[in-house]
Protein backbone atom coordinates (compact mmCIF):
# COMPACT_ATOMS: atom_id res chain seq x y z
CA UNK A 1 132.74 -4.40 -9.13
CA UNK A 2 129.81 -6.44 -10.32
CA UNK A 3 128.80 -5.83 -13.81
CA UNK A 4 125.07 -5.14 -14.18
CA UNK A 5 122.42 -7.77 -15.04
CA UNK A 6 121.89 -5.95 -17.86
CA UNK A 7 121.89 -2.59 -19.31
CA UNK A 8 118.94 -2.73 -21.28
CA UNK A 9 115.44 -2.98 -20.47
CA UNK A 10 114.65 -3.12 -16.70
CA UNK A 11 113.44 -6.46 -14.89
CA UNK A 12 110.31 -6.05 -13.29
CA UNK A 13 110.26 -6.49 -9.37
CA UNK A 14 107.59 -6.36 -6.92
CA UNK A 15 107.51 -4.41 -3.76
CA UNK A 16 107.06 -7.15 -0.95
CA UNK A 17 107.37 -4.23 1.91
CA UNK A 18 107.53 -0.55 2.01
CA UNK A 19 108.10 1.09 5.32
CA UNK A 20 107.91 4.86 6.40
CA UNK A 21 111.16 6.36 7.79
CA UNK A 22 110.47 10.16 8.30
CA UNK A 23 107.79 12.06 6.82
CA UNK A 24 109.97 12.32 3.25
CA UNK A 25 111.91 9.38 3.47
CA UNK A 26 110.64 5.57 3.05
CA UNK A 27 112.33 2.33 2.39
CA UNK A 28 111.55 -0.68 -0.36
CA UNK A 29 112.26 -3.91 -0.38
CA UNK A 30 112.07 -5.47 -3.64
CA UNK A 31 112.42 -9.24 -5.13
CA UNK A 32 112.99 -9.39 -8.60
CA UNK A 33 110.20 -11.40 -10.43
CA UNK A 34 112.58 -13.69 -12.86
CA UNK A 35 113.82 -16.84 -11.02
CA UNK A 36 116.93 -16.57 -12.93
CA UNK A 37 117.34 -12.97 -12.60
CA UNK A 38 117.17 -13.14 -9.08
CA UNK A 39 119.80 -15.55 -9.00
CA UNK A 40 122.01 -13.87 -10.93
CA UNK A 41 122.01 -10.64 -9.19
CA UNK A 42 124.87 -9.46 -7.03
CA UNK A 43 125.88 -6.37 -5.93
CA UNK A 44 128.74 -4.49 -3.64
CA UNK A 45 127.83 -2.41 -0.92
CA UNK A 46 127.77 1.11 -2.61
CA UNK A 47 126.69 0.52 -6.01
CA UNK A 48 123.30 1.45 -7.37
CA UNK A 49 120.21 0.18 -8.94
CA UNK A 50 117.67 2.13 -11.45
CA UNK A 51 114.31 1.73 -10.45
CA UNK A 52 111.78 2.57 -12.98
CA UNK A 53 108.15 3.45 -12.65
CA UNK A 54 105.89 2.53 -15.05
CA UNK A 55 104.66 5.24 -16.98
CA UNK A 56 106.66 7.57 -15.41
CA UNK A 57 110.21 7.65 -15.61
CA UNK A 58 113.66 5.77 -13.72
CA UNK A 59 115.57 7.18 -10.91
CA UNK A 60 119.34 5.80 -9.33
CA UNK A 61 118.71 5.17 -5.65
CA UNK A 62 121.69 3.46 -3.64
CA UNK A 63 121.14 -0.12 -2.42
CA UNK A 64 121.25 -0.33 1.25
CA UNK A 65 121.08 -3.99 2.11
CA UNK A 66 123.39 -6.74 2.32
CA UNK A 67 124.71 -8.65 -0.56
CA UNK A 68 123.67 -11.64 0.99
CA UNK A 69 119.95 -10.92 1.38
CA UNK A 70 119.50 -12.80 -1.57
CA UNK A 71 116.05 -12.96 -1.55
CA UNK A 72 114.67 -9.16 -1.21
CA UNK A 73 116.77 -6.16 -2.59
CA UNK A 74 116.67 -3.10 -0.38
CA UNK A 75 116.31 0.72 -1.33
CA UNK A 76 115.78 4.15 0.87
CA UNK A 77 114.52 7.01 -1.10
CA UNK A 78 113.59 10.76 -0.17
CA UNK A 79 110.69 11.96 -1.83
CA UNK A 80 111.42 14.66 -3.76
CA UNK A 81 110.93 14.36 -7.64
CA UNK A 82 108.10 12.97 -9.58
CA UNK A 83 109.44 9.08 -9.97
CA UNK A 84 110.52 9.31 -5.85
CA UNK A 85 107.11 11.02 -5.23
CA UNK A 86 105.59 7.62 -7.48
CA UNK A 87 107.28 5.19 -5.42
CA UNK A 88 106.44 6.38 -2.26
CA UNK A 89 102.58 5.78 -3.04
CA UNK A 90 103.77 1.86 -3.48
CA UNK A 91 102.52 -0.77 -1.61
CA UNK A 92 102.89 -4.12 -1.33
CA UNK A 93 102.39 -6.16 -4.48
CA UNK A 94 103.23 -3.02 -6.51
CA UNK A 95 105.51 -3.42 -9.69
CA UNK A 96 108.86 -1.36 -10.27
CA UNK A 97 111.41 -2.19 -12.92
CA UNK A 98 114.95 -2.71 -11.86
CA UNK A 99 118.19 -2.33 -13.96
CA UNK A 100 121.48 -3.02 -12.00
CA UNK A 101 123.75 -2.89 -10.66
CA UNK A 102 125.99 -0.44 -11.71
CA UNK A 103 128.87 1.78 -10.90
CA UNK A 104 131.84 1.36 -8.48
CA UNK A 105 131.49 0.62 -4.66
CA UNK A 106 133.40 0.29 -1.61
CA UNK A 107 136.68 -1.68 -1.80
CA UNK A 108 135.90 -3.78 1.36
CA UNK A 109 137.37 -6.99 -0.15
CA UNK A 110 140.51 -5.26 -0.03
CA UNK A 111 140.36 -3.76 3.47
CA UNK A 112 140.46 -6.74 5.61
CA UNK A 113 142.01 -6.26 8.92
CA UNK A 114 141.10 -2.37 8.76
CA UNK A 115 139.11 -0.55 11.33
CA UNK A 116 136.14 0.93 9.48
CA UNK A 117 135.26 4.43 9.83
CA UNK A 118 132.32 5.60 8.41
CA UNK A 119 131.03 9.17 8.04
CA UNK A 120 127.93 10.35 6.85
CA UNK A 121 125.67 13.18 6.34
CA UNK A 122 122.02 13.08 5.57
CA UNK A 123 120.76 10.14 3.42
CA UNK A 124 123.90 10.18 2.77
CA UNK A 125 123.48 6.88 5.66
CA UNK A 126 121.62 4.90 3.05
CA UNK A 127 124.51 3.66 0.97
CA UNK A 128 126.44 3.37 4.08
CA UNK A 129 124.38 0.60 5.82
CA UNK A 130 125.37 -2.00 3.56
CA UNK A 131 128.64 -1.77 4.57
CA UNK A 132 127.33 -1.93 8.14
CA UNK A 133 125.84 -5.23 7.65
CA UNK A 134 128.28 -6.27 5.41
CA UNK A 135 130.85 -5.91 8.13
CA UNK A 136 128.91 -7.07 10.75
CA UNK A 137 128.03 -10.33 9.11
CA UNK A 138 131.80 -10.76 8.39
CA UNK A 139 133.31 -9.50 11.97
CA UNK A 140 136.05 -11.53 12.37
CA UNK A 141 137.53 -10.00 8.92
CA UNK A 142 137.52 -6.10 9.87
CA UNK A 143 139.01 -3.96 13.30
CA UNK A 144 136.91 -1.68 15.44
CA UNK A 145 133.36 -0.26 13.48
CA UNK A 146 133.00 3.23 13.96
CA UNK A 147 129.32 4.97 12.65
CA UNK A 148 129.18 8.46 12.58
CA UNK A 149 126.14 10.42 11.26
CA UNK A 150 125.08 13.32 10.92
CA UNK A 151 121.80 15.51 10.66
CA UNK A 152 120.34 18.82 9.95
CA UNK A 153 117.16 18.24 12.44
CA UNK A 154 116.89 15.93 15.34
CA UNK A 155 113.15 15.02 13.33
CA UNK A 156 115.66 14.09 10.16
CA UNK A 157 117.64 11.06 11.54
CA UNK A 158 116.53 7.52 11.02
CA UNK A 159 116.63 4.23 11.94
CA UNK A 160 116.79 5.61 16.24
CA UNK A 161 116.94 1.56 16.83
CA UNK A 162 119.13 0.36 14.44
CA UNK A 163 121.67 3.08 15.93
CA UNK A 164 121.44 1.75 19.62
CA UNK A 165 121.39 -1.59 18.57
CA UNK A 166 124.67 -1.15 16.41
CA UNK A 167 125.90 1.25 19.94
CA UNK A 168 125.46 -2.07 22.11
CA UNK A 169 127.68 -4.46 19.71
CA UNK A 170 131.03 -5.04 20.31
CA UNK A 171 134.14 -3.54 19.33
CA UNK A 172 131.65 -0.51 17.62
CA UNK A 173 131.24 2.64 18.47
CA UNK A 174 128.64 5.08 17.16
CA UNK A 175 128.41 9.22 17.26
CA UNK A 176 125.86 11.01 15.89
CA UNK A 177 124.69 14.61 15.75
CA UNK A 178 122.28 17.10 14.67
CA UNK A 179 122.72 20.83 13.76
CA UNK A 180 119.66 21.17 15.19
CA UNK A 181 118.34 19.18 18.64
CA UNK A 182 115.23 19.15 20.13
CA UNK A 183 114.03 18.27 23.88
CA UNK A 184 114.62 14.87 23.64
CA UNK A 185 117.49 14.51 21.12
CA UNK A 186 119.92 12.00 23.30
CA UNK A 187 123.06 12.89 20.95
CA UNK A 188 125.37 15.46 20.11
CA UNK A 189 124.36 18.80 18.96
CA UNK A 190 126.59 20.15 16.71
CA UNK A 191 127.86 19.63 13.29
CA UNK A 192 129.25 15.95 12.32
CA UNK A 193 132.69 17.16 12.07
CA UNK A 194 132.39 17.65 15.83
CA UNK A 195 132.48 13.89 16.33
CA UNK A 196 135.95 13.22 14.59
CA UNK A 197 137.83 14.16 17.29
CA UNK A 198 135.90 11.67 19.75
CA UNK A 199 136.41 8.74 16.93
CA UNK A 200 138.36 5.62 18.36
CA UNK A 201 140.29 3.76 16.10
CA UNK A 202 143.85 3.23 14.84
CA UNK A 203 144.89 5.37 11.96
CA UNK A 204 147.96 3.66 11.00
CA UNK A 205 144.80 0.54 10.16
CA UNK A 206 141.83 2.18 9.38
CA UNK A 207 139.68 3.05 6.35
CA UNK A 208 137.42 5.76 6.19
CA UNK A 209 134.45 5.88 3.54
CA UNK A 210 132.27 8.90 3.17
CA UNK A 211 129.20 10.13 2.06
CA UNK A 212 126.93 13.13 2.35
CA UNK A 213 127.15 16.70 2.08
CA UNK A 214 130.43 17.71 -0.20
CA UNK A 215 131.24 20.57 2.27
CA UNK A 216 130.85 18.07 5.14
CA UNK A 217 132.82 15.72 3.54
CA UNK A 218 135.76 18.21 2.67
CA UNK A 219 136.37 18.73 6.43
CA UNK A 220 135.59 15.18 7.49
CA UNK A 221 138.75 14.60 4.46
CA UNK A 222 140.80 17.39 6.12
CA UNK A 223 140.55 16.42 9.60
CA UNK A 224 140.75 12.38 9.15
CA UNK A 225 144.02 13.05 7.27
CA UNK A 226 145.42 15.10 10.25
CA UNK A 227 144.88 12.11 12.27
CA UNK A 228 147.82 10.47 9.89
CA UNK A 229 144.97 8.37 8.14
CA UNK A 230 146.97 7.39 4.47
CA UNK A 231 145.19 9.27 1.51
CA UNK A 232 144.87 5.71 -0.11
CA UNK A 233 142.00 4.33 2.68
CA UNK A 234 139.68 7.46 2.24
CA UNK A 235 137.14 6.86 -0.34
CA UNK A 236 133.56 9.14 -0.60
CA UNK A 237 130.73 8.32 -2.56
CA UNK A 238 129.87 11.10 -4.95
CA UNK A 239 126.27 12.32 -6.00
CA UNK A 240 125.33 13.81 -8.94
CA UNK A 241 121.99 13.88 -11.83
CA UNK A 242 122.56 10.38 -13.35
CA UNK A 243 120.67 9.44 -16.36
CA UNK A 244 121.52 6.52 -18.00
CA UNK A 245 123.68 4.54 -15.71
CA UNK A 246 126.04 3.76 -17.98
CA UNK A 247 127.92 6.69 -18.70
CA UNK A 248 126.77 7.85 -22.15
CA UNK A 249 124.46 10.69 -21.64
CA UNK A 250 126.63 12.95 -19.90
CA UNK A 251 124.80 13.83 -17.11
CA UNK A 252 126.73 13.35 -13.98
CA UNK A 253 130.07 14.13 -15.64
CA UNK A 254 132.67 14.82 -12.95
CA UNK A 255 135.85 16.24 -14.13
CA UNK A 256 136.95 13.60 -16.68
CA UNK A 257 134.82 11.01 -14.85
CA UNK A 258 131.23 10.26 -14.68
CA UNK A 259 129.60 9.19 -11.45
CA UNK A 260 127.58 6.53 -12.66
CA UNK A 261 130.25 4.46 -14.14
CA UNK A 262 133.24 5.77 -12.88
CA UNK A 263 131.88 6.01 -9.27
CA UNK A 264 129.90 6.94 -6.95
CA UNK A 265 132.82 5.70 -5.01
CA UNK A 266 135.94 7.55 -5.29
CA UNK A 267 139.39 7.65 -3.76
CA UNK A 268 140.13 10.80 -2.23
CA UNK A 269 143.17 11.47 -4.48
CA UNK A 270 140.68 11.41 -7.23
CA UNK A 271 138.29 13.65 -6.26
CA UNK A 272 140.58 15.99 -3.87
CA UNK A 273 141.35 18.54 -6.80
CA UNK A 274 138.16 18.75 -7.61
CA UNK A 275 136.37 19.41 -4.00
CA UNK A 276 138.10 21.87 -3.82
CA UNK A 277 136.02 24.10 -6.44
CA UNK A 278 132.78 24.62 -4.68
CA UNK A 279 130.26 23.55 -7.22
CA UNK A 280 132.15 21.91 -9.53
């Protein structure tokens, strides 16, 4: 895990692109404004930055890019609160403060030599991608990369090109579906679950990380484990109100864990007592 910058005030960072997604969603790509911040930044695919607007208020919002991209710092948000609604009237040149990173993401260091399945659900893509990239940039260190996603609308997916692309690579293989199609949805229609059982990969060497819908994720769990996929390579990134960051305020307390500093990744034998209480 890599320890945050700082936890106190945030670093301010200006927006050097901001690009539309879907008609709620957007993405921006930030470079912090401290020479020596900058270089001292690293993250792991799956942990989280807190961007702050000025004025306004902060809001945790995954990072989605690769840990190599030293030079810009990638975020997708969904506008739906006052802070998201704020950012997604940025442009370029805009200022944001940044604290991060925090929390605990995927364990990919330790999963060398696994095939890596990845199911997701909603935005729940955005903390996913930078384990795409990070596994694509290292592809000699990781099996067969399988991508499945899933939707509620056909209109709600994103990134249509980034999906073919990643379809045409070797050695990957991508599924994705939609509860709801429309005339020219090329994919599955159906629920994501749908797509385990056409999901090529070796068990016995595979790790499968998660994130999304809780309900989606339960059966994804269920049905992955039937498959004789060991408990110990199933991890799922967990969502919940975070505050602070830092686990103090209480906020996104999960059982006797909090999300933001516990998580959001957790393995499933963490978290598998507690899915099972809808709403917990």
């Amino acid at each position: 895990m890599h320890k945050p910058i700082d936890a106190g005030p945030p670093h301010a960072a200006t927006v050097v692109a901001w690009t539309q997604e879907s008609p709620t969603i957007f993405t921006l790509q930030l470079r912090l404004d401290d020479e020596a911040v900058r270089q001292a930044y690293r993250f792991a695919p799956g942990q989280f930055n807190m961007l702050y607007l000025y004025g306004v208020g902060e809001v945790p919002i995954s990072v989605m890019s690769d840990p190599e991209e030293r030079g810009m710092i990638g975020h997708t948000v969904r506008a739906l609160g006052r802070v998201t609604h704020g950012l997604a009237a940025l442009g370029p040149g805009d200022k944001v403060g940044l604290r991060g990173p925090f929390g605990r993401g995927w364990p990919l260091q330790e999963m060398g030599g696994c095939d890596v399945v990845l199911v997701t659900g909603g935005l729940g893509c955005a903390p996913a991608v930078s384990v795409i990239h990070y596994v694509l940039r290292r592809r000699e260190r990781f099996g067969k990369l399988v991508i499945i996603q899933g939707v509620k609308h056909a209109e709600d997916l994103i990134w249509r090109e980034q999906y073919d692309g990643w379809a045409r690579l070797p050695n990957t293989q991508v599924l994705v579906a939609a509860d709801q199609g429309s005339t020219s949805w090329p994919w599955h229609v159906g629920y994501v679950t749908d797509l385990l059982d056409l999901a090529q990969f070796n068990p016995a060497r595979a790790v499968a990380m998660m994130c999304g819908p809780e309900g989606m994720m339960r059966a994804a769990a269920v049905s992955l484990l039937t498959r004789a996929l060991p408990e110990t390579h199933l991890f799922l990134s967990m969502e919940r109100n975070m505050h602070c960051a830092v686990g103090r305020c209480g906020h996104c307390q999960f059982g006797g864990a909090f999300v933001c500093r516990d998580g959001p990744v957790f393995g499933w034998s963490e978290v598998r007592d507690l899915l099972a209480h809808r709403g917990y």
